[in-house]
Protein backbone atom coordinates (compact mmCIF):
# COMPACT_ATOMS: atom_id res chain seq x y z
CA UNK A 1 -150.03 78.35 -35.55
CA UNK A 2 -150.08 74.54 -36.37
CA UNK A 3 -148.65 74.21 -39.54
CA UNK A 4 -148.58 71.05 -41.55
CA UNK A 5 -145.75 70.45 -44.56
CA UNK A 6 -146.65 67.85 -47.19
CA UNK A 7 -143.80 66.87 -48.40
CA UNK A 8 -141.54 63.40 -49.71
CA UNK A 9 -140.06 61.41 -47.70
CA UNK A 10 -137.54 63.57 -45.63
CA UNK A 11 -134.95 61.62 -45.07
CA UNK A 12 -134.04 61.70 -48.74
CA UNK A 13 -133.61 65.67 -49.42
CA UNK A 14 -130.60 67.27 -49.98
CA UNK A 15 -130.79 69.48 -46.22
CA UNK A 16 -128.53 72.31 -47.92
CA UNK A 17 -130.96 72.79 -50.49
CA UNK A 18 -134.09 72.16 -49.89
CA UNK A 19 -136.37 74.88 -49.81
CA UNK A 20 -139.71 73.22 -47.75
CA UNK A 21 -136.88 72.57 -45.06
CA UNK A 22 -136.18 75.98 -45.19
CA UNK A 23 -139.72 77.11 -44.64
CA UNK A 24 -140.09 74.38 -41.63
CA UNK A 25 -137.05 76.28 -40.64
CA UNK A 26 -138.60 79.43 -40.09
CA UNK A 27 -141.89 78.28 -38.96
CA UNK A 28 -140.33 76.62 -36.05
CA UNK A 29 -137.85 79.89 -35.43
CA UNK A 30 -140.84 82.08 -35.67
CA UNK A 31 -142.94 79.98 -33.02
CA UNK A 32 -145.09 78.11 -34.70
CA UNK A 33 -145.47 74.19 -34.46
CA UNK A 34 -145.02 72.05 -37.25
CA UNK A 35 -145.67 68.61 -38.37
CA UNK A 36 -144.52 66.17 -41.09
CA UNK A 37 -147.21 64.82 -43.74
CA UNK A 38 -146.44 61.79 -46.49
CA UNK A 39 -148.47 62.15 -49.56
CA UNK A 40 -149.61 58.12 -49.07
CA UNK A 41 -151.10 59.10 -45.85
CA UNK A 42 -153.16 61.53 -46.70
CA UNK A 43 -156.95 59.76 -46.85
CA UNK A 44 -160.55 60.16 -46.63
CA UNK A 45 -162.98 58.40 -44.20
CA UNK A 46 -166.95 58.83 -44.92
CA UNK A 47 -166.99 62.69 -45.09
CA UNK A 48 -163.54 63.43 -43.66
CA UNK A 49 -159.96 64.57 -44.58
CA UNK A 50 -157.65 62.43 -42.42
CA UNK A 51 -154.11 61.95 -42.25
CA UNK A 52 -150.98 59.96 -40.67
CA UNK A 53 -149.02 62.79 -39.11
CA UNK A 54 -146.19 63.48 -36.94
CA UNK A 55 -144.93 66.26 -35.09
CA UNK A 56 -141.11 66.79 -36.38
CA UNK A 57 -138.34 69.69 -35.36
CA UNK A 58 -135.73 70.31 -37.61
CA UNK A 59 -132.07 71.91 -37.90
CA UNK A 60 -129.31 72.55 -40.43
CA UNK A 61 -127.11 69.60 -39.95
CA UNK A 62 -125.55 67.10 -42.25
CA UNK A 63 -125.75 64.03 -39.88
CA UNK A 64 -129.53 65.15 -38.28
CA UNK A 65 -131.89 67.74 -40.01
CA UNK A 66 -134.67 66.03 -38.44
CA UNK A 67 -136.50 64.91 -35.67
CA UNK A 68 -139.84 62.98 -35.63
CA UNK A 69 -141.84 62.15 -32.94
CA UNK A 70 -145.01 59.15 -32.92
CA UNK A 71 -146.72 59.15 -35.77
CA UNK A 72 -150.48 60.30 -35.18
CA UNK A 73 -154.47 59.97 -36.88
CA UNK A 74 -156.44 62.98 -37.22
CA UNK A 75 -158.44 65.42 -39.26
CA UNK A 76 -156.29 67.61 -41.21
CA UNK A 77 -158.65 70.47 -40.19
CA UNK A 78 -156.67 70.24 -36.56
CA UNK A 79 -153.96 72.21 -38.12
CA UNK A 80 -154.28 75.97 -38.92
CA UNK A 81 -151.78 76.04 -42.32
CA UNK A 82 -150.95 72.88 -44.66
CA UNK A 83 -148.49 73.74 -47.54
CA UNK A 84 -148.30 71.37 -50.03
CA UNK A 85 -145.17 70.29 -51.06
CA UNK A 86 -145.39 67.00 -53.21
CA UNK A 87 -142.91 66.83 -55.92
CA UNK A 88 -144.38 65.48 -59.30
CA UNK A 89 -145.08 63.64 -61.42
CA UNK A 90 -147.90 64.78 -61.65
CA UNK A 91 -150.09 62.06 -62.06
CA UNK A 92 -153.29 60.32 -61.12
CA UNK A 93 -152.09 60.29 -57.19
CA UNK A 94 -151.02 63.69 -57.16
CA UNK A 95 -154.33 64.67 -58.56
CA UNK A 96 -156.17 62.85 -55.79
CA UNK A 97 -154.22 64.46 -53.20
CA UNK A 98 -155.68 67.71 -54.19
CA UNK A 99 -159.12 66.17 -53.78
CA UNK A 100 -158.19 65.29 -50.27
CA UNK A 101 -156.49 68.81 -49.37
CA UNK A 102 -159.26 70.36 -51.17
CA UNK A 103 -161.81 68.95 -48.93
CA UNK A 104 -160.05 70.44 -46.01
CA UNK A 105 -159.47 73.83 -47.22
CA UNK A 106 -162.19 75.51 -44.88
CA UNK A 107 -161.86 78.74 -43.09
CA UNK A 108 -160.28 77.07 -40.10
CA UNK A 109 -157.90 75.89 -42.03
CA UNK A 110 -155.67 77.14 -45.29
CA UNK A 111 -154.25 75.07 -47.54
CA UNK A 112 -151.41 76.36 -49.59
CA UNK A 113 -151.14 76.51 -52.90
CA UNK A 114 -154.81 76.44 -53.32
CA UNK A 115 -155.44 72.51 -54.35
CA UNK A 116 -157.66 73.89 -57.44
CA UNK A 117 -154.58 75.78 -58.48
CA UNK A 118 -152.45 72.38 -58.43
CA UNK A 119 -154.42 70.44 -60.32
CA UNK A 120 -156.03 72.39 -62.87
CA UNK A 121 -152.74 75.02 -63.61
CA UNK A 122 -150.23 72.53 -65.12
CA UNK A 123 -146.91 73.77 -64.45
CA UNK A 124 -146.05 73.71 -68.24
CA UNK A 125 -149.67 73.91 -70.08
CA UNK A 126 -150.34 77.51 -68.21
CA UNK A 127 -148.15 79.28 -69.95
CA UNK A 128 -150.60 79.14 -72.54
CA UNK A 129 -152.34 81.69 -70.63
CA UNK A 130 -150.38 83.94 -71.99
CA UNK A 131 -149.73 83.91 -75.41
CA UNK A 132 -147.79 86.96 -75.66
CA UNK A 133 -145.11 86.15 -73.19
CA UNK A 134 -144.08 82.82 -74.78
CA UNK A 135 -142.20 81.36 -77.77
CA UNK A 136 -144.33 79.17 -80.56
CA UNK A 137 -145.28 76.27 -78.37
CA UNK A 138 -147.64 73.30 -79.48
CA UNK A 139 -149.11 70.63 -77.17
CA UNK A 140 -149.72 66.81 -79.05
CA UNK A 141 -149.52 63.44 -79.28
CA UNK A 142 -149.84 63.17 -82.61
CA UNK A 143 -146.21 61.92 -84.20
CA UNK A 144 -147.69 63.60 -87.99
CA UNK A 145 -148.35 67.13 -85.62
CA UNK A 146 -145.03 67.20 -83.88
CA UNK A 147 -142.88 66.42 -86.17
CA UNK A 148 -144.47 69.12 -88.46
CA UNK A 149 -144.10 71.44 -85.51
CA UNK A 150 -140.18 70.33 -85.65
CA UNK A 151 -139.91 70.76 -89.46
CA UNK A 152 -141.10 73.97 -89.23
CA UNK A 153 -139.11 75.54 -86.69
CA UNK A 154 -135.84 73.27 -87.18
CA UNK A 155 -134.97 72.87 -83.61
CA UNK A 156 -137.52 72.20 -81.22
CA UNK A 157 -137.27 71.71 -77.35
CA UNK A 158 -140.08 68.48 -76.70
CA UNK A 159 -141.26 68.43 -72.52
CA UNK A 160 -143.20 65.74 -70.91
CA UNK A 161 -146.27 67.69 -69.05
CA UNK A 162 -146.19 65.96 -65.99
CA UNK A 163 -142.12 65.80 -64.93
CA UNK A 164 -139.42 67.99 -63.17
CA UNK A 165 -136.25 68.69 -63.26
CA UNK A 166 -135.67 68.61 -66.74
CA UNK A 167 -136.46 65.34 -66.32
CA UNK A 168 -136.82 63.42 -70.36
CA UNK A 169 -136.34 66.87 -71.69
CA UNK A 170 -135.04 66.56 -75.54
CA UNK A 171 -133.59 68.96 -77.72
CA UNK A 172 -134.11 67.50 -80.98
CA UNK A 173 -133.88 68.73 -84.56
CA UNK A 174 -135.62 68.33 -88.11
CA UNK A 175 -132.62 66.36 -89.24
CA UNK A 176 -132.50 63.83 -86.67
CA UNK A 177 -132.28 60.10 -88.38
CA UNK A 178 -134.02 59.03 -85.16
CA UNK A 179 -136.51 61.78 -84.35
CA UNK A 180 -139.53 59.91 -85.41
CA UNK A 181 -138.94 57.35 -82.33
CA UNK A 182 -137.84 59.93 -80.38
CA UNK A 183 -141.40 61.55 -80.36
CA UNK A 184 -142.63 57.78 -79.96
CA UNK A 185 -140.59 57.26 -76.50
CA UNK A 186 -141.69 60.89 -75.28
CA UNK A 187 -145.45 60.57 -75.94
CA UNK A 188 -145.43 56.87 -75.03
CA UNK A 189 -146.64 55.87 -78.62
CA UNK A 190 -149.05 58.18 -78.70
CA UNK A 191 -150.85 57.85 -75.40
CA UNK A 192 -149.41 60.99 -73.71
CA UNK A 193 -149.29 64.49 -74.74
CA UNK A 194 -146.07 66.34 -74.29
CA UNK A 195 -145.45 70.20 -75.09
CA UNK A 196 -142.97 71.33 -78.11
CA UNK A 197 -140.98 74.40 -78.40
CA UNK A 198 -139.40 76.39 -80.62
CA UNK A 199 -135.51 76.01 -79.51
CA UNK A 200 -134.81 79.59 -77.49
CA UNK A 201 -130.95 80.43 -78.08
CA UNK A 202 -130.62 82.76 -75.16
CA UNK A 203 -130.90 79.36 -72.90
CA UNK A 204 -127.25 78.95 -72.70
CA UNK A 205 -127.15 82.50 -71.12
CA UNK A 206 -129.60 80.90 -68.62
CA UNK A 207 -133.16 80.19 -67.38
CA UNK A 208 -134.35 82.38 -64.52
CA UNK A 209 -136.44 81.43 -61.75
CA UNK A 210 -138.21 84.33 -60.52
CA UNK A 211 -140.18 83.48 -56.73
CA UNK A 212 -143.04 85.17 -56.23
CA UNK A 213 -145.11 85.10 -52.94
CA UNK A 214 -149.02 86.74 -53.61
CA UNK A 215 -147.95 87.53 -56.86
CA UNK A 216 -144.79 90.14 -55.48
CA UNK A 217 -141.21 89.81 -56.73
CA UNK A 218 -138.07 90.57 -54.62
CA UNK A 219 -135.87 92.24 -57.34
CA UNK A 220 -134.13 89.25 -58.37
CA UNK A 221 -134.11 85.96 -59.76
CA UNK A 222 -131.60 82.82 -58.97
CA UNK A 223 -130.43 82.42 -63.20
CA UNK A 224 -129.56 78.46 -64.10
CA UNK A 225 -126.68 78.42 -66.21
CA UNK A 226 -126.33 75.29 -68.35
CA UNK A 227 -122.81 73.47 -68.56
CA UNK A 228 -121.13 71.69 -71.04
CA UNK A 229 -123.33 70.93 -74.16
CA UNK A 230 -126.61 69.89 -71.75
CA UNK A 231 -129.34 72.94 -72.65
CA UNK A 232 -131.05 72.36 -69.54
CA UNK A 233 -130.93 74.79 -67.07
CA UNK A 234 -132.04 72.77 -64.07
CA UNK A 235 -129.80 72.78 -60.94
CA UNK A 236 -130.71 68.66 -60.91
CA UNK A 237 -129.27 68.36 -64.25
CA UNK A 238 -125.96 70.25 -62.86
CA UNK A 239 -126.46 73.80 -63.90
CA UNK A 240 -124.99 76.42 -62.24
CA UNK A 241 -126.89 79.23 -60.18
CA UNK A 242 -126.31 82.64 -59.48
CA UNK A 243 -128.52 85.39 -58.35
CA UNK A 244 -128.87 88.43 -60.89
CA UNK A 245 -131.52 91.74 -60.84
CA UNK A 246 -134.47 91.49 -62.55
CA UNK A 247 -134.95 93.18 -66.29
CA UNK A 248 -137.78 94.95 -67.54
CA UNK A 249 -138.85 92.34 -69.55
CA UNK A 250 -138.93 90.01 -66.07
CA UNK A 251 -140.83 92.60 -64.31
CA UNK A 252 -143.31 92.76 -67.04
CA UNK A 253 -144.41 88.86 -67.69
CA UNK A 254 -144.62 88.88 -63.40
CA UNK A 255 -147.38 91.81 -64.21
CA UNK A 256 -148.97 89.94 -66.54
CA UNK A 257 -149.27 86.87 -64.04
CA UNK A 258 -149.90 88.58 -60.71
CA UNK A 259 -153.34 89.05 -60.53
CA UNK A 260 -154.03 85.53 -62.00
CA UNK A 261 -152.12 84.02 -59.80
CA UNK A 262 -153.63 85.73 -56.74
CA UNK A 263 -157.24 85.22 -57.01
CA UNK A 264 -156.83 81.22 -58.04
CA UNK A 265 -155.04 81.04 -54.55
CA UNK A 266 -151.37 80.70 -55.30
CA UNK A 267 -149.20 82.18 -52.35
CA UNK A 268 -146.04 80.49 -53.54
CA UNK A 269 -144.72 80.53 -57.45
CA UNK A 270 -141.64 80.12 -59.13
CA UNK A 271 -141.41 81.43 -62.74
CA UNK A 272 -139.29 80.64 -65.36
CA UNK A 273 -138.00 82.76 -68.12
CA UNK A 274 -135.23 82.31 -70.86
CA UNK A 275 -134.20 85.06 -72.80
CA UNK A 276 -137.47 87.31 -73.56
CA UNK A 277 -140.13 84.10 -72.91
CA UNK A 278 -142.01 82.79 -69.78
CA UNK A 279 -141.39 78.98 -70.41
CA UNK A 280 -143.28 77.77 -67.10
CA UNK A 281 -144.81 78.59 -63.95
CA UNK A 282 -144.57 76.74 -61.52
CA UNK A 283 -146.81 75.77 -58.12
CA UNK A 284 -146.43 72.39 -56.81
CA UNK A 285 -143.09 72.57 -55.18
CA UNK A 286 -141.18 75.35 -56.09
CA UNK A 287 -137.39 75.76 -55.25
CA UNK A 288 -134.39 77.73 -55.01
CA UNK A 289 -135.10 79.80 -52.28
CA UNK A 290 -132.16 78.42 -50.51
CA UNK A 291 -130.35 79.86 -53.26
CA UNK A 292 -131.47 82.90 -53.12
CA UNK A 293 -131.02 83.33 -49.47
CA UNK A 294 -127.27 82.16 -49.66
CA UNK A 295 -126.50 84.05 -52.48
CA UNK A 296 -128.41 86.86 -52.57
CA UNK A 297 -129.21 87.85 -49.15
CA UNK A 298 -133.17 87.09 -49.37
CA UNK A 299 -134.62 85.43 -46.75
CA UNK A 300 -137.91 84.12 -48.74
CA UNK A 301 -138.56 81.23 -46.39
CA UNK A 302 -138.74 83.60 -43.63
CA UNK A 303 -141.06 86.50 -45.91
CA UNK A 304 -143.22 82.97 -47.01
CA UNK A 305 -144.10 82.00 -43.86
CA UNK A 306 -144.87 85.50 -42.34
CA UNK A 307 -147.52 85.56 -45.74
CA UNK A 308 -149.51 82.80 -44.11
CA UNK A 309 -148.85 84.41 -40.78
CA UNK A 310 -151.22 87.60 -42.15
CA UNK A 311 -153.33 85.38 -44.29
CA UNK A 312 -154.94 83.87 -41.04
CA UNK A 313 -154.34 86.63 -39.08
């Protein structure tokens, strides 16, 4: 197969762990040719999908990972696979990207995760989906609505909808002398919505991220353990992984998501759960799977790529 990787720039990954190089990785071990996408040159042309593309191989080493050859013009139904891989933010230019991949999802060619899926399942506002699974969560911009929200449940965790990482993340509480321009800076004065929390105490046991390819587990999740006083359990904001079995309770919120997640198109998702509660699920660029092959002995780069192997088989 021809398969396609939109991703950022490449040259600035980290090549231990990042997991669309590992899934280039075992496209090119398993055969198939693959080729390097930027999200600016993606483009439409009268009724066309078009792209800037280039042909790339790739390795595990620190000095070269990559290799790309002339850049190229051409339809982006030439290629039998693209998987999507832009990081957010998720904004306007994301959003427009999924037009573009959306117009070339044909039966010739599959683009994965579903470019519907991306930009109408927000990686944080789904959860909402699924009342049951998650802790008291509210979604405003109002300053008066949030900081009821806080005053009501004390400690509050506030998330911008559109960021990763743990990226402007705040932990704030209902005593904080600066709260109210707290909630100003996070919702941009009122302009942006952002999502608020109740404060879940079992986060400094750790937040799991649970991969799921069609909608199947693997029996274990890669847990994010936060150090020192930061809450966030988000490798980029230094926690520490480890892999661990799943628990019931995992095993049941992936039930409740499966068949959702399947018939909207989404191949590849990583879910993430702190104590009892889904807090997110997420489909633009999901990660750790390096992790979870070094540590715990699952290849899902490998089992990812042999999904899109049968889905155009």
């Amino acid at each position: 197969m021809k398969i396609a990787f939109v991703m950022d720039p490449i040259s600035e990954i980290s090549y231990k762990k990042d997991s669309t190089l590992a899934m280039m990785i075992e496209a090119q071990i398993l055969g198939h040719e693959i080729f390097y996408i930027e999200p600016e040159d993606l483009y439409l042309e009268a009724n066309q999908a078009l792209c800037l593309y280039s042909p790339i191989t790739v390795e595990y080493n620190a000095q070269s990972w990559f290799v790309l050859k002339e850049s190229r013009k051409g339809s982006l139904n030439i290629f039998d696979v693209i998987v999507m891989r832009q990081d957010p933010p998720f904004d306007m230019g994301f959003i427009q990207n999924t037009y573009i991949l959306e117009k070339a999802n044909n039966k010739n060619t599959l683009v994965v995760n579903n470019p519907s899926a991306l930009r109408n399942r927000n990686e944080k506002l789904s959860i909402l989906n699924y009342p049951d699974l998650i802790s008291d969560t509210l979604v405003s911009s109002s300053f008066q609505i949030l900081e009821d929200f806080i005053q009501k449940h004390k400690e509050v965790v506030l998330k911008p909808l559109g960021l990763m990482g743990g990226e402007k993340i705040a932990r704030v509480n209902a005593s904080m002398t600066d709260l109210n321009q707290i909630v100003r800076d996070l919702t941009e004065e009122g302009r942006e919505k952002i999502m608020a929390q109740k404060f879940i105490e079992e986060v400094f046991e750790g937040d799991k991220r649970v991969l799921l390819i069609d909608g199947e587990h693997f029996g274990k999740a890669v847990i994010r353990i936060p150090q020192g006083d930061d809450f966030r359990g988000n490798l980029a904001a230094g926690a520490r992984a480890q892999v661990v079995d799943l628990s019931e309770r995992d095993i049941e919120i992936v039930d409740a998501l499966k068949k959702d997640l399947i018939n909207q198109g989404v191949v590849l998702a990583g879910i993430d759960i702190v104590g009892s509660f889904l807090t997110e699920i997420n489909i633009t660029s999901p990660t750790c799977l390096r992790e979870l092959n070094d540590m715990g002995d699952i290849n899902l780069a490998k089992k990812f790529i042999e999904r899109l192997e049968k889905l155009k088989s």
